[in-house]
PDB file of N, CA and C in Angstrom:
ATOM      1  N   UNK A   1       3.126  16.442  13.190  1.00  0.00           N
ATOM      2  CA  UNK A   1       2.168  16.730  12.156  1.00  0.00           C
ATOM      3  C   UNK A   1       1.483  18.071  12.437  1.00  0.00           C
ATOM      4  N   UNK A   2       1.132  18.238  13.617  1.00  0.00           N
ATOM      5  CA  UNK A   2       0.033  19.419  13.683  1.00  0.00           C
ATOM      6  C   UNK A   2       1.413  21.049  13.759  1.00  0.00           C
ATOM      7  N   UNK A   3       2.424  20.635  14.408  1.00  0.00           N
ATOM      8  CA  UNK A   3       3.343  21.750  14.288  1.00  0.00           C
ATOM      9  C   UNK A   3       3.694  22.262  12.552  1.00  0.00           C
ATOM     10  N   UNK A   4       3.766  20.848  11.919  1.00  0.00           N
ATOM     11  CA  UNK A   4       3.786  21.471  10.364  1.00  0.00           C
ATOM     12  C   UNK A   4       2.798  22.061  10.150  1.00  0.00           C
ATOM     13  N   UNK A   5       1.573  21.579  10.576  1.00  0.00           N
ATOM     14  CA  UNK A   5       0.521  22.559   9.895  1.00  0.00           C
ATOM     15  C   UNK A   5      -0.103  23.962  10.301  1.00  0.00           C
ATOM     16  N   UNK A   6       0.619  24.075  11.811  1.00  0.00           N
ATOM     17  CA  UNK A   6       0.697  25.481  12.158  1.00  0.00           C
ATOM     18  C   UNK A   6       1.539  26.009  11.752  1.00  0.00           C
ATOM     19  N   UNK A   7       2.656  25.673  11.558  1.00  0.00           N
ATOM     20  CA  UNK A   7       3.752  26.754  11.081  1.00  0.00           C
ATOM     21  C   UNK A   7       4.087  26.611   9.652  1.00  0.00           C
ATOM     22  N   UNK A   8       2.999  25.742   8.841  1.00  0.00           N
ATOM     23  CA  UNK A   8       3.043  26.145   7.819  1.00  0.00           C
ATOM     24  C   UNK A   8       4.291  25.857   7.014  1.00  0.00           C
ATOM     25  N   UNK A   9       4.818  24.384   7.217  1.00  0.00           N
ATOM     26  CA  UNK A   9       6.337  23.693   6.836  1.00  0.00           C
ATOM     27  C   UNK A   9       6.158  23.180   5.619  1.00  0.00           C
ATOM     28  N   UNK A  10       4.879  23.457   5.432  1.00  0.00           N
ATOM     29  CA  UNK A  10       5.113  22.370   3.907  1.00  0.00           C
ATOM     30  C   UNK A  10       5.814  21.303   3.509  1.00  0.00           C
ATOM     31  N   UNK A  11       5.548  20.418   4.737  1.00  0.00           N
ATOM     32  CA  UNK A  11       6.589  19.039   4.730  1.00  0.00           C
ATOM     33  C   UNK A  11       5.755  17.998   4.640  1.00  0.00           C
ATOM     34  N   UNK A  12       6.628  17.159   4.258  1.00  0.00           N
ATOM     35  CA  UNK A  12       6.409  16.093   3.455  1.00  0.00           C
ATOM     36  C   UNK A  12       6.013  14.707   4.781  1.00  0.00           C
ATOM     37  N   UNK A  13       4.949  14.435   4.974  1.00  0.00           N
ATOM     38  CA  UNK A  13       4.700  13.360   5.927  1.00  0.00           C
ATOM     39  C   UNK A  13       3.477  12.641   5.481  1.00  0.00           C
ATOM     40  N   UNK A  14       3.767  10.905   5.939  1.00  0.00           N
ATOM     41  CA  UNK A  14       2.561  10.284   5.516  1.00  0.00           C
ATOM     42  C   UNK A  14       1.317  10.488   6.429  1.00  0.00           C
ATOM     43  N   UNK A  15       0.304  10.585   6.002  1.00  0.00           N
ATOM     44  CA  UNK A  15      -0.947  10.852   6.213  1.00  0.00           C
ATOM     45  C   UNK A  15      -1.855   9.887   5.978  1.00  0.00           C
ATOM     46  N   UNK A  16      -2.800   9.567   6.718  1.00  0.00           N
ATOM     47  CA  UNK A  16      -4.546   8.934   6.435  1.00  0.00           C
ATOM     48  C   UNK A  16      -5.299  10.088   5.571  1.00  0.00           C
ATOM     49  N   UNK A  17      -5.272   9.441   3.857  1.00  0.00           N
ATOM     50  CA  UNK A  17      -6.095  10.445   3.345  1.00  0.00           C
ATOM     51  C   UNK A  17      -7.077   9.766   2.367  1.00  0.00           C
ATOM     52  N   UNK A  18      -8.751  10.424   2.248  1.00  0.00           N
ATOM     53  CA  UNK A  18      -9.501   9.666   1.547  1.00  0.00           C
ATOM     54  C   UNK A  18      -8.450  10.105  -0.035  1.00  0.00           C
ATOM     55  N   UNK A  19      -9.316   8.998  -0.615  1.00  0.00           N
ATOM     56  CA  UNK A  19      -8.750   8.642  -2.145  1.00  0.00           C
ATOM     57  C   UNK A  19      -9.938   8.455  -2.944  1.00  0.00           C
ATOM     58  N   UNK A  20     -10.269   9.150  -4.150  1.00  0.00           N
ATOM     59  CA  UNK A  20     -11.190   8.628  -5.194  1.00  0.00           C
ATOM     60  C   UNK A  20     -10.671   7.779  -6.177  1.00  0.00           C
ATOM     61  N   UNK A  21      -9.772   7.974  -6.857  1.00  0.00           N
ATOM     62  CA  UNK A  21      -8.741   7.228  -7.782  1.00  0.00           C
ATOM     63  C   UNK A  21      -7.001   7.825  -7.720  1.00  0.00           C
ATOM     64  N   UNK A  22      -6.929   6.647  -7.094  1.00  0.00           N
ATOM     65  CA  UNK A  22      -5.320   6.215  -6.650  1.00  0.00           C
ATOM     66  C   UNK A  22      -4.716   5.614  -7.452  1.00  0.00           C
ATOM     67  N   UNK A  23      -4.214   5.375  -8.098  1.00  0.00           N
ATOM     68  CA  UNK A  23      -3.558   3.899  -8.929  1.00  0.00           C
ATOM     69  C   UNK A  23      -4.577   2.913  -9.138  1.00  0.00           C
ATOM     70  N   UNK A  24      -5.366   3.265  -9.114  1.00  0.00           N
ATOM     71  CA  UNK A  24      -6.977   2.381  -9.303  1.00  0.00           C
ATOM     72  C   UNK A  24      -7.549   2.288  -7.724  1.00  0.00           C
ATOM     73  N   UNK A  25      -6.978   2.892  -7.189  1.00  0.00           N
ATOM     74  CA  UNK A  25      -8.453   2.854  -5.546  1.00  0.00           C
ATOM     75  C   UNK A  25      -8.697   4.032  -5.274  1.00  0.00           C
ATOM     76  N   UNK A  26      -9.979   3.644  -4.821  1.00  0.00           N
ATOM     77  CA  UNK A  26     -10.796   4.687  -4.764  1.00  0.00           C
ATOM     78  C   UNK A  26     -11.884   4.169  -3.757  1.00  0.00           C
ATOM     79  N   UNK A  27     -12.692   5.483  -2.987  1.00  0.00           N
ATOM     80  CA  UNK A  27     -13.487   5.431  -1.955  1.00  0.00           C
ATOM     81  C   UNK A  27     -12.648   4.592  -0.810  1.00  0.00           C
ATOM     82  N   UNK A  28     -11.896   5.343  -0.578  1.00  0.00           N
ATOM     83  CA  UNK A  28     -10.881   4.666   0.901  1.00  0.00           C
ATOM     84  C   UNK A  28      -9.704   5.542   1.664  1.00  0.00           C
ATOM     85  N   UNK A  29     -10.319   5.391   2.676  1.00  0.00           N
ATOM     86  CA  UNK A  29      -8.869   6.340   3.354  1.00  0.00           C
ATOM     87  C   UNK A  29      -7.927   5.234   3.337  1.00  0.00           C
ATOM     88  N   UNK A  30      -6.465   6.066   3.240  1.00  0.00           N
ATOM     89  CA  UNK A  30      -5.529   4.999   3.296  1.00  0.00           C
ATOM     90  C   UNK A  30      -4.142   6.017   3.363  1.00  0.00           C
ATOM     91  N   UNK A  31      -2.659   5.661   4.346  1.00  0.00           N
ATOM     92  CA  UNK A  31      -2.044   6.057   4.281  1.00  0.00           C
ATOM     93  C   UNK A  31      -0.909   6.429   3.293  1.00  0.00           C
ATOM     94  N   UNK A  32      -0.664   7.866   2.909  1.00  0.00           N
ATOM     95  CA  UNK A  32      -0.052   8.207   1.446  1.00  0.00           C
ATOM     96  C   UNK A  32       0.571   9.225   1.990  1.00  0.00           C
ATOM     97  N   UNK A  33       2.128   9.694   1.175  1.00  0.00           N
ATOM     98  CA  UNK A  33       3.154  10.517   1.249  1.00  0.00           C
ATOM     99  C   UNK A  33       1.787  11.946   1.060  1.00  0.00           C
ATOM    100  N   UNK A  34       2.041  13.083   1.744  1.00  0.00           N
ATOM    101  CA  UNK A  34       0.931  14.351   0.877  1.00  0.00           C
ATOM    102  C   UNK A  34       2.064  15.494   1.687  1.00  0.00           C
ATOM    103  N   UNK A  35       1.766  16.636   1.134  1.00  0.00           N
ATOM    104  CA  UNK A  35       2.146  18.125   1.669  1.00  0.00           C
ATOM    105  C   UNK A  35       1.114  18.755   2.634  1.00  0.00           C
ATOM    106  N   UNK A  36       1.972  19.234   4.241  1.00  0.00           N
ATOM    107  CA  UNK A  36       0.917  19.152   4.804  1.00  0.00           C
ATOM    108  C   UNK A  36       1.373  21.099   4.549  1.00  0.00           C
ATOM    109  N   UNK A  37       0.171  21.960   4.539  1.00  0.00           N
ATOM    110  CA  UNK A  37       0.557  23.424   4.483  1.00  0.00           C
ATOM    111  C   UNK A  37      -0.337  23.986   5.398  1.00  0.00           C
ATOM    112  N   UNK A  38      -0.381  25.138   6.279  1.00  0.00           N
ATOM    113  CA  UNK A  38      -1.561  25.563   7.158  1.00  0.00           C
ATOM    114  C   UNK A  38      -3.091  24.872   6.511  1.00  0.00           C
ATOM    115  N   UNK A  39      -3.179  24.704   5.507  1.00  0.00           N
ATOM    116  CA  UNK A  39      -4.667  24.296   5.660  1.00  0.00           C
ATOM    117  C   UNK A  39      -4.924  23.010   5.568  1.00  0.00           C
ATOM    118  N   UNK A  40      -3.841  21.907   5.745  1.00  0.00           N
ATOM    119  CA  UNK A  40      -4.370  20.666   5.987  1.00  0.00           C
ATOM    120  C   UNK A  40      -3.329  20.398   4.828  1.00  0.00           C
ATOM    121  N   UNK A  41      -3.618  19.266   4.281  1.00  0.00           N
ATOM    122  CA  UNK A  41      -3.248  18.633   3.506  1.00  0.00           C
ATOM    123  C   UNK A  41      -3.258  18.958   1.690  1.00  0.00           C
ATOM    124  N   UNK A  42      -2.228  19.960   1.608  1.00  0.00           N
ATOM    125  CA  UNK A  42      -1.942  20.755   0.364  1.00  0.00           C
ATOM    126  C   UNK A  42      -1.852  20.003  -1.302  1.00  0.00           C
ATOM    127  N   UNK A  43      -1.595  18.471  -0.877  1.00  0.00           N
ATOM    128  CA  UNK A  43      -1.051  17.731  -2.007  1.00  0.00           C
ATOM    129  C   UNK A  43      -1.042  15.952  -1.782  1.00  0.00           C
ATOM    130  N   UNK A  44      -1.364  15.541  -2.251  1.00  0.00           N
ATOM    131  CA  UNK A  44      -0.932  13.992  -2.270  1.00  0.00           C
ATOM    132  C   UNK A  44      -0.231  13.755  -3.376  1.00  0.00           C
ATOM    133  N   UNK A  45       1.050  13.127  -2.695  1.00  0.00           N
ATOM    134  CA  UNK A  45       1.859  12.791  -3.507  1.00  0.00           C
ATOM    135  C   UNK A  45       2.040  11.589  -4.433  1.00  0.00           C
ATOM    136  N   UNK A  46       1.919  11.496  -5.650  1.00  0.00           N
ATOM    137  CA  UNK A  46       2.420  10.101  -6.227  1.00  0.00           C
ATOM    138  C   UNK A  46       3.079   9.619  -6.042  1.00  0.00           C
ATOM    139  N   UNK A  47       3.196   7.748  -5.563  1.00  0.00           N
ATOM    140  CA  UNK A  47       3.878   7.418  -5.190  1.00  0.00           C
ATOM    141  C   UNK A  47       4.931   6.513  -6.440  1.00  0.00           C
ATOM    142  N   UNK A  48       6.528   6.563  -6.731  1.00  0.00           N
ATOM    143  CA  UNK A  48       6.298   5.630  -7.990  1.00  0.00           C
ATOM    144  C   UNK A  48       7.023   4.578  -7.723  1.00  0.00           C
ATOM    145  N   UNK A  49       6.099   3.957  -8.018  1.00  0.00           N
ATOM    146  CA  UNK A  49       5.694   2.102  -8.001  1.00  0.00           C
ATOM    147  C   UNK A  49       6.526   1.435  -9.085  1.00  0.00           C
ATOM    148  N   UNK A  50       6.843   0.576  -8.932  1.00  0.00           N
ATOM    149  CA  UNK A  50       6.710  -1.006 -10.213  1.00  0.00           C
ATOM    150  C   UNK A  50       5.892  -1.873 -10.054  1.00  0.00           C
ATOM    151  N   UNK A  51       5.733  -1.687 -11.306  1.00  0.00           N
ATOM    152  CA  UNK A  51       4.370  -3.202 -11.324  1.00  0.00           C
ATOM    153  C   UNK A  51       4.126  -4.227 -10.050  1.00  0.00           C
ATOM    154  N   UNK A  52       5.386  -4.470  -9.975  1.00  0.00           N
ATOM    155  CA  UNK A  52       4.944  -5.471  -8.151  1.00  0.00           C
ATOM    156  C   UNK A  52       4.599  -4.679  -7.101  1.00  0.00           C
ATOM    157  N   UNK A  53       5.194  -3.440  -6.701  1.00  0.00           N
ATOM    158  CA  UNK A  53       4.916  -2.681  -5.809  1.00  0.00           C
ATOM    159  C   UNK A  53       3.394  -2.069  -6.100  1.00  0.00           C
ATOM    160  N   UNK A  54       3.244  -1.992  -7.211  1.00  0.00           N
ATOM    161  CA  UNK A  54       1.666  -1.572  -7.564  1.00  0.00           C
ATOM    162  C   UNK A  54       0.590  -2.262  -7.141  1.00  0.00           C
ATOM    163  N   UNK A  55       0.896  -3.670  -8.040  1.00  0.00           N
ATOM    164  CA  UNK A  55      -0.066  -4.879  -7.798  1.00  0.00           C
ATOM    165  C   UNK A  55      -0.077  -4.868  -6.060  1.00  0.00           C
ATOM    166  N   UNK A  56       0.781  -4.734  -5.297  1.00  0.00           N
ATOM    167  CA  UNK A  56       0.900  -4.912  -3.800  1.00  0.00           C
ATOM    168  C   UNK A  56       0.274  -3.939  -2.625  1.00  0.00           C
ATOM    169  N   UNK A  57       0.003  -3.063  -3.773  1.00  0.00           N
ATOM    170  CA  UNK A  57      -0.627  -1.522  -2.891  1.00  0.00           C
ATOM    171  C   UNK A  57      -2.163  -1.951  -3.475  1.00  0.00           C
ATOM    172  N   UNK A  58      -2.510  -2.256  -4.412  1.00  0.00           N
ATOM    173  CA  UNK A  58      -3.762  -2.624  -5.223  1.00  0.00           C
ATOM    174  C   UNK A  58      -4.960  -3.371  -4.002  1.00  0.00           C
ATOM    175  N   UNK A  59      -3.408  -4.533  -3.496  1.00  0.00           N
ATOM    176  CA  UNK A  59      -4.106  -5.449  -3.005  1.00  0.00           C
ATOM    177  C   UNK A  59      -4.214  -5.592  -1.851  1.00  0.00           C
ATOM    178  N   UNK A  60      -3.152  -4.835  -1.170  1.00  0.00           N
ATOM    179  CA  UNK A  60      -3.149  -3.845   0.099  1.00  0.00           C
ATOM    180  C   UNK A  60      -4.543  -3.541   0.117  1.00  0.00           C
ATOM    181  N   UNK A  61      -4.907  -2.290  -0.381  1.00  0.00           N
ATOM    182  CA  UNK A  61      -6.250  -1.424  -0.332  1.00  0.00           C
ATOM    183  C   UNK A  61      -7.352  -2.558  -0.462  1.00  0.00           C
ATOM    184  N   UNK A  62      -7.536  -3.332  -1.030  1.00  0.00           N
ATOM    185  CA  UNK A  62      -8.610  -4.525  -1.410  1.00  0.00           C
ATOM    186  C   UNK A  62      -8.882  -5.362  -0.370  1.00  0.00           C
ATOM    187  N   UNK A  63      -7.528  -5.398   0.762  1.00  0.00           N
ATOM    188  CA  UNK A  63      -7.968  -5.872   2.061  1.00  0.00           C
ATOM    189  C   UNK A  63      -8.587  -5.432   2.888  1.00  0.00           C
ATOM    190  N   UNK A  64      -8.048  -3.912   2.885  1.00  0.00           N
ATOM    191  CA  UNK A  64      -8.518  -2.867   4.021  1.00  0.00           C
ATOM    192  C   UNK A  64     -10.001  -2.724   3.352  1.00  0.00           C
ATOM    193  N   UNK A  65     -10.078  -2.374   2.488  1.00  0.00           N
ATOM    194  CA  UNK A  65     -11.880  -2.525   1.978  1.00  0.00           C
ATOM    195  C   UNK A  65     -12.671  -3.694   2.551  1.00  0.00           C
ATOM    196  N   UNK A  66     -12.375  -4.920   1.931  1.00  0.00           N
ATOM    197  CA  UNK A  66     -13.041  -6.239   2.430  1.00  0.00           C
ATOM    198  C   UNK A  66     -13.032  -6.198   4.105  1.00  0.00           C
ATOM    199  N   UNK A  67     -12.264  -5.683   4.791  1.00  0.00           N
ATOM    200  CA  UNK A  67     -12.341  -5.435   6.275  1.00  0.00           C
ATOM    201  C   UNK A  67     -13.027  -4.631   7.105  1.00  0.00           C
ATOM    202  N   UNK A  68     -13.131  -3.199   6.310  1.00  0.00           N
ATOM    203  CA  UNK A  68     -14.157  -2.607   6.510  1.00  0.00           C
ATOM    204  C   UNK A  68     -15.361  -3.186   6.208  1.00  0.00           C
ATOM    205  N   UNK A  69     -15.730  -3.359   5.101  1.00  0.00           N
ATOM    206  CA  UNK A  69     -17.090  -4.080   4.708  1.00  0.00           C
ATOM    207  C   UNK A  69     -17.737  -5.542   5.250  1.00  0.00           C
ATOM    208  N   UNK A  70     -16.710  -6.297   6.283  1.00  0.00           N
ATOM    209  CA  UNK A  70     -17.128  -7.266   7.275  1.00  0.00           C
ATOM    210  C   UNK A  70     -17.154  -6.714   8.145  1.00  0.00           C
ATOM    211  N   UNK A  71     -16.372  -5.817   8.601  1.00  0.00           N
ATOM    212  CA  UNK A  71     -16.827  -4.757  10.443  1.00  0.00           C
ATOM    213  C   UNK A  71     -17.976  -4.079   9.912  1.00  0.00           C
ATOM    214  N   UNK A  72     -18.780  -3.525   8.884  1.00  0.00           N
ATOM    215  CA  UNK A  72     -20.299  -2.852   8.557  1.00  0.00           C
ATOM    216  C   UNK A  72     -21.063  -3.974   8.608  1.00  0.00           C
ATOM    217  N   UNK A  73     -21.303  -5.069   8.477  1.00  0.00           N
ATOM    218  CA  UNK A  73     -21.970  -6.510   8.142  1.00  0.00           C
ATOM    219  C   UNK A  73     -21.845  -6.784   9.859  1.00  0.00           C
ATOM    220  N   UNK A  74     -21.166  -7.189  10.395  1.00  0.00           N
ATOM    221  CA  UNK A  74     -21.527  -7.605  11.369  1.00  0.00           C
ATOM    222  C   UNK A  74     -21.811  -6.252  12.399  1.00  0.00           C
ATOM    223  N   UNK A  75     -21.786  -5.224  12.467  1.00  0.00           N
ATOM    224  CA  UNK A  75     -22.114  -3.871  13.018  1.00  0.00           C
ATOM    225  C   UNK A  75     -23.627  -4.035  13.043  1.00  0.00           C
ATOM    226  N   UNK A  76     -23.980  -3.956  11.587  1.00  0.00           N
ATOM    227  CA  UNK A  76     -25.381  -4.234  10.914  1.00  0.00           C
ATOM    228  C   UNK A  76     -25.855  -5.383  11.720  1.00  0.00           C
ATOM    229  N   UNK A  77     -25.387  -6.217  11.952  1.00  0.00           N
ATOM    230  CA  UNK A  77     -26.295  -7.288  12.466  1.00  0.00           C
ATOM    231  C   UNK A  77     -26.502  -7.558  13.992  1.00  0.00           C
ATOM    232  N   UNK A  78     -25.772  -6.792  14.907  1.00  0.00           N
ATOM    233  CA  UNK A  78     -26.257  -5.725  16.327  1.00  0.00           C
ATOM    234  C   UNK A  78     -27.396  -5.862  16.456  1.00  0.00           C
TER     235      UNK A  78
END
């Protein structure tokens, strides 16, 4: 990863990247195809889905949320 982004490969690798609206998610980092170019992360790529593969990434992300938001809850209560 970091050799693409020094030398500037413009290649195609999955990444941890925040998301505002994804296929409907939003406010979440989450791993996605993007273009990495000297300055980081040039592009996120669409990924294309079918309806099951959609619904499955939907609900994917809806876990990783609810998981985060019980590791802040009990953090909070420290």
């Amino acid at each position: 990863m970091l050799e693409s982004i020094f030398r500037d490969e413009r290649r195609i690798l999955t990444v941890s990247t925040y998301v505002d609206d994804y296929m409907g998610v939003g406010d979440l980092y989450i791993g996605l195809p993007a273009i990495l170019s000297s300055k980081g992360i040039a592009r996120v790529l669409k990924l294309d889905l079918d309806v099951t593969e959609r619904e499955l990434f939907v609900r994917s992300a809806r876990v990783i949320k609810n998981a985060l938001s019980n590791i802040e809850h009990l953090w909070a209560a420290q």
